[in-house]
Protein backbone atom coordinates (compact mmCIF):
# COMPACT_ATOMS: atom_id res chain seq x y z
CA UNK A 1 -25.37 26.59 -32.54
CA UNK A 2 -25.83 22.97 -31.95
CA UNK A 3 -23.60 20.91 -29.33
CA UNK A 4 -22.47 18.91 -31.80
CA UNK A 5 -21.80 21.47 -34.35
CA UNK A 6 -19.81 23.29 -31.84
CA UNK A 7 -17.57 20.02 -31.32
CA UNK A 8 -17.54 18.96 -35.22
CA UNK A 9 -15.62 22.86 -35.28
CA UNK A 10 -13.11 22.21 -32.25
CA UNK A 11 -11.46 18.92 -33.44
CA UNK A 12 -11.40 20.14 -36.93
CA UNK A 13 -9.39 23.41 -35.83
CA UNK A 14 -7.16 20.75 -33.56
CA UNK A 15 -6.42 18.84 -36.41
CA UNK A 16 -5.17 21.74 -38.96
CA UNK A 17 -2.49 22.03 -36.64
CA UNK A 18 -1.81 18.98 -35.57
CA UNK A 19 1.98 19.53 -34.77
CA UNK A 20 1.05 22.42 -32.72
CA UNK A 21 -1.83 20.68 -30.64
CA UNK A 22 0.37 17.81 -30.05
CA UNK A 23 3.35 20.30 -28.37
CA UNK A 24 0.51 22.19 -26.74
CA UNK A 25 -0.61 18.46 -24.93
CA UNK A 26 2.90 18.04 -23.81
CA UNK A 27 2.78 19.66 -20.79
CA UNK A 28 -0.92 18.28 -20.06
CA UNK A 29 0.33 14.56 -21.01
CA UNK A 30 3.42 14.54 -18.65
CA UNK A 31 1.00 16.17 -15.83
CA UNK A 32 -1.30 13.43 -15.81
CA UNK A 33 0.75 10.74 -15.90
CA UNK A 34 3.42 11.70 -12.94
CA UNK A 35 0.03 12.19 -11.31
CA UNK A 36 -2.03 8.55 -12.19
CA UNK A 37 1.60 6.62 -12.04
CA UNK A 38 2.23 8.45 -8.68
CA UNK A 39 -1.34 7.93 -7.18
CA UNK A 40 -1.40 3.96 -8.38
CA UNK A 41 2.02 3.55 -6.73
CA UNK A 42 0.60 5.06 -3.15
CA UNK A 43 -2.51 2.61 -3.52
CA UNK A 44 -0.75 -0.41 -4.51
CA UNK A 45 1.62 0.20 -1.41
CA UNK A 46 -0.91 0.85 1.09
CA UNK A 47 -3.38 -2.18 -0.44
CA UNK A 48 0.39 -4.20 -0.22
CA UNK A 49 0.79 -3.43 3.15
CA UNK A 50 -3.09 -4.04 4.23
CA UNK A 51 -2.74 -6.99 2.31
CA UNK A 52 0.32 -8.66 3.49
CA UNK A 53 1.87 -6.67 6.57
CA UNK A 54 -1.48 -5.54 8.44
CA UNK A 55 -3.16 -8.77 7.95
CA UNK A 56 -6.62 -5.86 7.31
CA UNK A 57 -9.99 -8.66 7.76
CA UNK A 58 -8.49 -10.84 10.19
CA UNK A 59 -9.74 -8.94 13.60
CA UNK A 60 -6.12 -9.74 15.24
CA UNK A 61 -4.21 -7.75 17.44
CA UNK A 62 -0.78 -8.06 19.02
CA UNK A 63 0.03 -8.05 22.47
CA UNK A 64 4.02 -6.78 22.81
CA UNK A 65 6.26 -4.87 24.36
CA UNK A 66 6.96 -2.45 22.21
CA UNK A 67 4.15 -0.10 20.69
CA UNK A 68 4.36 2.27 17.63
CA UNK A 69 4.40 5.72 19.67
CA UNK A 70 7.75 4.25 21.34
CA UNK A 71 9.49 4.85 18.51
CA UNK A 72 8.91 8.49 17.53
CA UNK A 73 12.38 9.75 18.31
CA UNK A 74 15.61 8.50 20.79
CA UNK A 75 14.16 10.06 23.84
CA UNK A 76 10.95 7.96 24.05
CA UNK A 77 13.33 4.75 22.41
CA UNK A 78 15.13 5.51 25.45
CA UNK A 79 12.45 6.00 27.68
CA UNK A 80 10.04 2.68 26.07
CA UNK A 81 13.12 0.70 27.01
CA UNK A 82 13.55 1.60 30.65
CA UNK A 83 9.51 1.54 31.16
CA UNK A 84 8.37 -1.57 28.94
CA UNK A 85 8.78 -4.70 30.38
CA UNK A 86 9.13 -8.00 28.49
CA UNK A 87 5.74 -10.30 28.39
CA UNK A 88 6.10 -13.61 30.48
CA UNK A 89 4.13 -17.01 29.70
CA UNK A 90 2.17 -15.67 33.12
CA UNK A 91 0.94 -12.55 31.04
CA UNK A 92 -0.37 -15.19 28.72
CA UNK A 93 -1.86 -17.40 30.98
CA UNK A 94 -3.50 -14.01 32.93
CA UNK A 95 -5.01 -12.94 29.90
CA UNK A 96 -6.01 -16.40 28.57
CA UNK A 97 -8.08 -17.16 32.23
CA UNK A 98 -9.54 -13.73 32.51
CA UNK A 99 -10.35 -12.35 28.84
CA UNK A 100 -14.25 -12.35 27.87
CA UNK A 101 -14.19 -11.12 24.41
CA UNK A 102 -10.97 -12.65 23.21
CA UNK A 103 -11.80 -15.68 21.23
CA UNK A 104 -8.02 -17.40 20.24
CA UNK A 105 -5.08 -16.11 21.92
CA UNK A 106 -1.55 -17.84 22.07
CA UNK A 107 2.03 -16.55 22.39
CA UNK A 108 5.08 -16.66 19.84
CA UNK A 109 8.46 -16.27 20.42
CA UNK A 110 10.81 -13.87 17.68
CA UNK A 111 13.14 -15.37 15.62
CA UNK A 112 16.37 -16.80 15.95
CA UNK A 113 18.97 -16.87 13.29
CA UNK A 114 20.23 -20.72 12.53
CA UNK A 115 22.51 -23.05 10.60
CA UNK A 116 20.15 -25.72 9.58
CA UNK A 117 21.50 -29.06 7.97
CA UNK A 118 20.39 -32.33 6.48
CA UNK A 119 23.60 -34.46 5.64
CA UNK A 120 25.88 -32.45 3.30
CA UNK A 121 23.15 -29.77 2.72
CA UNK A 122 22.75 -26.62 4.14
CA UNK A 123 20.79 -23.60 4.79
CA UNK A 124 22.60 -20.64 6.17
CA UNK A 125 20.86 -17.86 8.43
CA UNK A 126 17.50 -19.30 8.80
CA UNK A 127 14.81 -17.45 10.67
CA UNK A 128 13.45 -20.20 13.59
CA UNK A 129 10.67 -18.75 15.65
CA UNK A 130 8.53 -20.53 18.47
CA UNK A 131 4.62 -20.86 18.06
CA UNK A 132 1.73 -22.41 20.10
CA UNK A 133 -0.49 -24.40 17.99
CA UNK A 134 -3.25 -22.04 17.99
CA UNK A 135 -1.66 -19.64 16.05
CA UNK A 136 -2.08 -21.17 12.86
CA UNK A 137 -5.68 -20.40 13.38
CA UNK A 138 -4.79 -16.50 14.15
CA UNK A 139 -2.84 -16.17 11.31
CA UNK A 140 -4.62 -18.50 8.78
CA UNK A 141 -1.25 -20.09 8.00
CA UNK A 142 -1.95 -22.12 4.56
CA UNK A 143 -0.51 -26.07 4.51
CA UNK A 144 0.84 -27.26 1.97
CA UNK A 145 1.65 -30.52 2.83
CA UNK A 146 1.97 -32.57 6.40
CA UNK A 147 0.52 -30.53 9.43
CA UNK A 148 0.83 -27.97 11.87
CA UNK A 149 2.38 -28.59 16.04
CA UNK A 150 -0.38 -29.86 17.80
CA UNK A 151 -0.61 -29.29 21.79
CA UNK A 152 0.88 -32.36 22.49
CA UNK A 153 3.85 -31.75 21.08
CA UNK A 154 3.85 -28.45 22.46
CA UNK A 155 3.43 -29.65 26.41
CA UNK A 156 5.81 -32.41 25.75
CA UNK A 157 8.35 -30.17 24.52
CA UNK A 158 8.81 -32.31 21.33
CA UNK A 159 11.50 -31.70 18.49
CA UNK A 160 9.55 -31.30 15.64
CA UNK A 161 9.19 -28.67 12.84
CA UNK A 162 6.74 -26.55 10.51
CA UNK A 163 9.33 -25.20 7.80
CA UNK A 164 8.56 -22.71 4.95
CA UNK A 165 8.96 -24.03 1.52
CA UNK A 166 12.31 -22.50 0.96
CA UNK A 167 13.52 -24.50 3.90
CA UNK A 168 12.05 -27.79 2.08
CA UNK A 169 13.52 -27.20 -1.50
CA UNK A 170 16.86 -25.87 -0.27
CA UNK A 171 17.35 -29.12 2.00
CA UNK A 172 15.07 -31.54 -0.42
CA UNK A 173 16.01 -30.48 -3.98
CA UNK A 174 12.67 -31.18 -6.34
CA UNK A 175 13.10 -35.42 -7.68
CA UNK A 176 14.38 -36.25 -4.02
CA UNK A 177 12.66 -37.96 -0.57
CA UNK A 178 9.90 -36.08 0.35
CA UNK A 179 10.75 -33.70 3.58
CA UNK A 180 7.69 -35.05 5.51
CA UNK A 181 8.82 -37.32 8.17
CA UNK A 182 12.73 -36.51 7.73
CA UNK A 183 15.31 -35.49 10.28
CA UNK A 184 16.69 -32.03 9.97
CA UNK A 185 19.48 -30.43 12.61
CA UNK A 186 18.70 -27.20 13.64
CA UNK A 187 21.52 -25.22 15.72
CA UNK A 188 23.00 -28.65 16.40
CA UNK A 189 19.80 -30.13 17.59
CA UNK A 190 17.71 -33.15 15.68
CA UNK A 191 13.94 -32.38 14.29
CA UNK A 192 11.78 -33.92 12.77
CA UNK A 193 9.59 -32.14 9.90
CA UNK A 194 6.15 -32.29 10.43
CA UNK A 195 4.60 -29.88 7.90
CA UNK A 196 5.44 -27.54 5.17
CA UNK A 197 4.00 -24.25 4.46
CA UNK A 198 2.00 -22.94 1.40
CA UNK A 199 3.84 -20.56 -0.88
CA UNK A 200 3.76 -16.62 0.37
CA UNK A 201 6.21 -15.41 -1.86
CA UNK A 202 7.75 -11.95 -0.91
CA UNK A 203 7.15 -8.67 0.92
CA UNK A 204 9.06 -5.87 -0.76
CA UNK A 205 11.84 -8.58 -2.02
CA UNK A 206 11.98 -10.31 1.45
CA UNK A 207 11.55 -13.79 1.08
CA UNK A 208 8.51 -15.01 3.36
CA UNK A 209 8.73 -18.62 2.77
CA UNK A 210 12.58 -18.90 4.16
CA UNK A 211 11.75 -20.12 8.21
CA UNK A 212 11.19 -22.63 10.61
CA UNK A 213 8.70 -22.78 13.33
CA UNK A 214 8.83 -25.14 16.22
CA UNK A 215 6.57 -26.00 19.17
CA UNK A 216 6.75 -22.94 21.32
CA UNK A 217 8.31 -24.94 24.68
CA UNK A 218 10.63 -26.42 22.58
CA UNK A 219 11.64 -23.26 20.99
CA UNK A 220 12.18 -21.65 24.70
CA UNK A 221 14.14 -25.30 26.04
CA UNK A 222 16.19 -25.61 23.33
CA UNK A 223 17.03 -21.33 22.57
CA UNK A 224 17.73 -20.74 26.31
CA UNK A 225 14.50 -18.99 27.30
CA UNK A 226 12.58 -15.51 26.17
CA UNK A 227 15.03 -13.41 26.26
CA UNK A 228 15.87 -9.88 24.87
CA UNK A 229 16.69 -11.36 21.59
CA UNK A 230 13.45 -13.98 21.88
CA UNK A 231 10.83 -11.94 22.95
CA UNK A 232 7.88 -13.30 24.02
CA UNK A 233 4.05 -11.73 21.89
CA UNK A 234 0.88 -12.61 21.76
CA UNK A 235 -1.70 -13.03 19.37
CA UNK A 236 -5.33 -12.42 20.03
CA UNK A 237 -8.52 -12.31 17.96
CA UNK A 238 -11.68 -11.30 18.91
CA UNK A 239 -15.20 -13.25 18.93
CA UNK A 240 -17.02 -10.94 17.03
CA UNK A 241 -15.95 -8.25 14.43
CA UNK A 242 -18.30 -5.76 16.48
CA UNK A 243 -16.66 -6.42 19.27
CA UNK A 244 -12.66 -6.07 18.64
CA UNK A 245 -12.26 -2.43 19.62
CA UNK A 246 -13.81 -3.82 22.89
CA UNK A 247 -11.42 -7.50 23.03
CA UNK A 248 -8.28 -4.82 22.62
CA UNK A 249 -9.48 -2.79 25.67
CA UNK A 250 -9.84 -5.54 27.80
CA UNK A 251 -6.61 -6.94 26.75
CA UNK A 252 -5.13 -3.52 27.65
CA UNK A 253 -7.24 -3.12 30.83
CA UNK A 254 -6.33 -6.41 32.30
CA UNK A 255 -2.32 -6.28 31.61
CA UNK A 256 -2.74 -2.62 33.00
CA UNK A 257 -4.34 -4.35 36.18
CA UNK A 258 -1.60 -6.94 36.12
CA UNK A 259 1.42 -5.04 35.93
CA UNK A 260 -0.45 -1.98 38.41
CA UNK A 261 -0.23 0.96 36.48
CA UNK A 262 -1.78 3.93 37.80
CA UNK A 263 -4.36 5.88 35.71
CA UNK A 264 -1.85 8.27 34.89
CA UNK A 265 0.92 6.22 33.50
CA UNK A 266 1.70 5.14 30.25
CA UNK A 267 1.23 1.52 29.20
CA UNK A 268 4.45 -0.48 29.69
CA UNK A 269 3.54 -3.19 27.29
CA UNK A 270 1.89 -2.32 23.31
CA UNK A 271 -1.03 -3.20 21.47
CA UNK A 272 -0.75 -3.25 17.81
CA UNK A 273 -3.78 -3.58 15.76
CA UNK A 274 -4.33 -3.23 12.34
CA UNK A 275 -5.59 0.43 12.25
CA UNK A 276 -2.32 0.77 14.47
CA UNK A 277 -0.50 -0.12 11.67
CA UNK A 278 -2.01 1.80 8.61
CA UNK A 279 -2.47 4.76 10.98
CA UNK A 280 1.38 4.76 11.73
CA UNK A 281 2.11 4.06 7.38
CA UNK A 282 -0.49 7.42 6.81
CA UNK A 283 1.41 9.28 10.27
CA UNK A 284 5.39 8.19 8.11
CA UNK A 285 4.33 8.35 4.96
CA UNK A 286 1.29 11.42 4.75
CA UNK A 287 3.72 14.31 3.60
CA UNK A 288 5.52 12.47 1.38
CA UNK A 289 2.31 11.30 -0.39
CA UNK A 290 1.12 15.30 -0.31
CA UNK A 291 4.23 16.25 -1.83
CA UNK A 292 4.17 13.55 -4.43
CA UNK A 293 0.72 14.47 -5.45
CA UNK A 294 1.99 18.16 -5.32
CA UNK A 295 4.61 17.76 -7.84
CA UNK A 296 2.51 16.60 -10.94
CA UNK A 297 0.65 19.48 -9.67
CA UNK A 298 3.25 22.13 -11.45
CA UNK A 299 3.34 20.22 -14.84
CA UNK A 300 -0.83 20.44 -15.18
CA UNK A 301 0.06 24.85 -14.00
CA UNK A 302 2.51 24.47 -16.75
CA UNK A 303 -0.27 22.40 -19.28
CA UNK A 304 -2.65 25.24 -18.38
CA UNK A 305 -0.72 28.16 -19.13
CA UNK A 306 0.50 26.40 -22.55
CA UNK A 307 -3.27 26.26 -23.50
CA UNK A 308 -3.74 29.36 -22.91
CA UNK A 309 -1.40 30.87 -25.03
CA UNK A 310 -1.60 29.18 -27.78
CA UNK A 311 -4.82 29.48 -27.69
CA UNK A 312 -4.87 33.39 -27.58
CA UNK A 313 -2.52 32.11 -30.82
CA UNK A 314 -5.29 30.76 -32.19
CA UNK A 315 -7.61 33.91 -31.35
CA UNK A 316 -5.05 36.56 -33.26
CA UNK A 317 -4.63 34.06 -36.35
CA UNK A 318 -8.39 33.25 -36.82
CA UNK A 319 -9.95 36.78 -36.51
CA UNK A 320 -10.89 36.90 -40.09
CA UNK A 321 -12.91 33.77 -39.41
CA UNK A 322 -14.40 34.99 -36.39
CA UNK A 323 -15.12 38.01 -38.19
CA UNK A 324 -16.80 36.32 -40.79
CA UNK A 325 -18.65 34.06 -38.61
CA UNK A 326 -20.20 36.75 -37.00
CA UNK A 327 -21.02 38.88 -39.85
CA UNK A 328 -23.36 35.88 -41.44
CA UNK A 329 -25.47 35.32 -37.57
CA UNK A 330 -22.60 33.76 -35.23
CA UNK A 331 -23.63 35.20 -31.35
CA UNK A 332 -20.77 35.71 -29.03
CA UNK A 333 -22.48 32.55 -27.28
CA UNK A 334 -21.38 30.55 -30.23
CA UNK A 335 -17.82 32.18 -30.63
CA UNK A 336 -17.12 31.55 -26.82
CA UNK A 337 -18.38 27.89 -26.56
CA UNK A 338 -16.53 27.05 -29.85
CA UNK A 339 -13.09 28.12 -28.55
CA UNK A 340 -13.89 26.58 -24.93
CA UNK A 341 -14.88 23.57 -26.16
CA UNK A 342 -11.46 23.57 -28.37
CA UNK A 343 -9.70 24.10 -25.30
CA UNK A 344 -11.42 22.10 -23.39
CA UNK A 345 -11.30 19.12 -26.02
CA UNK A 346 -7.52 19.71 -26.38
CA UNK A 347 -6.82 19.20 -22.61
CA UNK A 348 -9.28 16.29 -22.08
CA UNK A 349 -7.36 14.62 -25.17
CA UNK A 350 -4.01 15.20 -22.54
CA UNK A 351 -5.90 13.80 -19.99
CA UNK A 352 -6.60 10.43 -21.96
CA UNK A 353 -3.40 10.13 -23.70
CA UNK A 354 -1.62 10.50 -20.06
CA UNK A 355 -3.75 8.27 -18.12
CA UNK A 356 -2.98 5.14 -20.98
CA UNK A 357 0.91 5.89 -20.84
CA UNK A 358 -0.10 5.96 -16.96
CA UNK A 359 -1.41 2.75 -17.30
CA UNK A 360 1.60 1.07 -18.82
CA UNK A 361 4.17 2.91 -16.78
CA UNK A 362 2.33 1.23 -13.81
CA UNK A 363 2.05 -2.68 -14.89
CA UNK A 364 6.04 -2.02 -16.41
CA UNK A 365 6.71 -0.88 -12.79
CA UNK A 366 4.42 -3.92 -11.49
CA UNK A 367 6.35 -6.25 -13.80
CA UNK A 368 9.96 -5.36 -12.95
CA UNK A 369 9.99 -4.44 -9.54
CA UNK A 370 8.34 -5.79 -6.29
CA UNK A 371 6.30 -2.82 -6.30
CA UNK A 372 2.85 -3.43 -6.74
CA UNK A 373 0.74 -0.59 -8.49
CA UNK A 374 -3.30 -0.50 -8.58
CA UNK A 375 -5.04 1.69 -10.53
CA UNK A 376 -8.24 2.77 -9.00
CA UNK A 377 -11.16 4.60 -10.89
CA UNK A 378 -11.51 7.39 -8.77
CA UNK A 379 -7.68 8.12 -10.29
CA UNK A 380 -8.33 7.73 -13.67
CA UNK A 381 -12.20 10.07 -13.08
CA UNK A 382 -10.10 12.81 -10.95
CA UNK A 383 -8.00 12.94 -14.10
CA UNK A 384 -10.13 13.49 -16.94
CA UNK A 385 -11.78 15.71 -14.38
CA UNK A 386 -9.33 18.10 -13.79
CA UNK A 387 -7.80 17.62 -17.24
CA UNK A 388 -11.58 18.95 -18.42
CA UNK A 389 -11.02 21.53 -15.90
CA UNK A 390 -8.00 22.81 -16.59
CA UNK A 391 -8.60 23.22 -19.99
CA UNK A 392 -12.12 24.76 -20.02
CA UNK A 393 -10.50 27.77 -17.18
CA UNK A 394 -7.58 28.30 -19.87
CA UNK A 395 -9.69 28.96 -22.51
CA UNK A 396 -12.31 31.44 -20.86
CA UNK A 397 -9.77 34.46 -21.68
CA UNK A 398 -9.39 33.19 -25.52
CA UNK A 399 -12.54 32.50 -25.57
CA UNK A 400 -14.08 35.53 -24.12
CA UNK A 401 -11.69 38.15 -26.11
CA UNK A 402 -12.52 35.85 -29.24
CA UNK A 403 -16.24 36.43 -28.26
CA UNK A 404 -16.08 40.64 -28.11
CA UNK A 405 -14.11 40.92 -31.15
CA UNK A 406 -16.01 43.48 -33.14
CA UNK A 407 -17.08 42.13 -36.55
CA UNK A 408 -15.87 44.99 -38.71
CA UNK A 409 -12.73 45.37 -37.06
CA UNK A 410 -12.41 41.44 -37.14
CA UNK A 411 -12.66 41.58 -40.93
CA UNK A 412 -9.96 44.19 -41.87
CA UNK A 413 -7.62 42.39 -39.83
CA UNK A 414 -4.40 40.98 -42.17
């Protein structure tokens, strides 16, 4: 019997009993999509947090005090705490006179929390961090309009300000002065604005466009120095992409030198790198993922198992066809590829049907949350796959006792 024969038979026995295929899908539909929606969740966070947290394609690492692995439980908290020290402007200037495959490196400063005013309008709790000029070139920070600090006004201490955009429309409603140029007061201190930031947007809900960043001298002058609450970090790229595995182990071996630490001791300082950062997400957030893989898991067992019985069903209630069938030249060959390929059909239909409510579940999601959902093709192929699968090992039993049915017997049967 022809392929296409043997198809033409399965999706006309699926659609006399159209009610009862479409319960039978049920458990097959829900299966798939917990497992598409929960698989395009994971890969829009982790392409999210590449994207706007790891900063994955820019070759940058941070040099701070802190590093992931300090904060695995209280006892190494504790212990980071009493071993790390803070970073200096010396640390900078070591590693900026002695580094060979660091290209860019400057230092920032964490923020503050101001009160930031221009005549009767205000802006209440307003991150204000300190920067070296360079550091718009590490971190490809977009202008939108003015400039960034420049080194002169960093040596000389100037007041002046890069603000994000919220800053700018909260203290410059739109149809008013433009902020370029204008005097803002910033923890009781005059600046002028120099530059405004393009657009980010948000991370996870969090505003990234509410801040202010000053020269990085300033910042320290005018915040009482790097202290505990204003650590000092730097931020180094490397000159090559081949060689940034290489730029982060000299950073590492020359602070090591610096501070003299033995061979045996920990580092006192961290280095975060991307990879760093993704490794620690997967190292948080792998079990979880298994798990919510795992779960849609039980609802394709469940899909299975439904196929399978009703399509032993189907066996019992059609063995005066299959009787007949074989009495007029049907092979067992022919009897067990028609019923797997209506059980396989059936669950592949599932498969589909799941993946498109999938796909809207996921741009809803996309649409009304901050969650960002992708849906990659190795998700949707996996699906079909295993929907295929599923349904072709659920109806081997069906379709093998359908097969050895004997014709006689098949033919007496009520």
């Amino acid at each position: 019997m022809k392929f296409i024969e043997t198809l033409k038979l399965a999706i006309a026995a699926i659609w006399a009993h159209k009610l009862r295929s479409a319960l039978t899908l049920l458990g097959m539909i829900i299966g798939v999509t917990a497992f598409v929606v929960v698989v395009s969740l994971i890969q829009g966070f982790n392409k999210y947090i590449d994207e706007k947290i790891a900063g994955i394609g820019s070759k940058s690492f941070t040099v701070q005090r802190f590093n992931f692995e300090d904060f695995k439980d209280l006892d190494t908290i504790a212990a980071a705490q009493r071993r790390n020290k803070e970073l200096t402007l010396d640390d900078y200037e070591y590693l900026k006179a002695r580094a060979t495959l660091i290209d860019k490196i400057g230092a920032k400063a964490r923020a503050s929390r101001s009160l930031v005013k221009r005549g009767t309008k205000i802006a209440e709790d307003v991150p204000v961090d300190g920067a070296m000029p360079v550091i718009a070139d590490i971190d490809n920070i977009d202008v939108a309009e003015g400039r960034y600090i420049t080194d002169a006004e960093n040596d000389s201490a100037m007041r002046v300000a890069f603000v994000g955009v919220d800053v700018a429309n909260a203290l410059f409603p739109a149809g008013s002065t433009s902020a370029i140029g204008e005097e803002i007061n910033v923890a009781g201190l005059p600046y002028r604005i120099i530059g405004i930031a393009a657009a980010k947007g948000t991370v996870f809900g969090v505003p990234q466009d509410n801040f202010i960043t000053l020269p990085l001298k300033t910042y320290g002058n005018n915040f009482g120095g790097f202290t505990r609450n204003r650590l000092l970090y730097f931020e180094a790229t490397s000159k090559t992409d081949d060689s940034f595995k290489d730029a982060v182990d000299e950073a590492r071996f020359l602070l090591r030198s610096r501070r003299h630490i033995k061979s045996d001791e920990k580092d006192n300082f961290g280095i975060v790198t991307p990879d760093a950062i993704t490794g620690f997400r997967d190292r948080l957030l792998g079990p979880t993922y298994i798990v919510a893989v795992a779960v849609p898991g039980i609802a394709l067992l469940v899909g299975a198992i439904v196929i399978m019985n009703i399509m032993l069903v189907s066996v019992t209630e059609r063995t005066k066809e299959i009787g007949i069938r074989k009495s007029i030249g049907a092979r067992r060959t022919d009897i067990l590829k028609q019923f797997l390929a209506e059980s396989t059909l059936l669950s592949l239909l599932g498969g589909a049907i799941g993946i498109s409510i999938a796909y809207l579940l996921a741009k809803l999601v996309a649409v009304l949350t901050p969650v960002p959902t992708v849906l990659p093709l190795l998700a949707v192929t996996v699906a079909l796959v295993v929907s295929a699968t599923v349904g072709l090992i659920s109806g081997v039993y069906p379709a093998w006792r359908a097969a050895k049915l004997d014709p006689i017997e098949a033919l007496r049967a009520d």
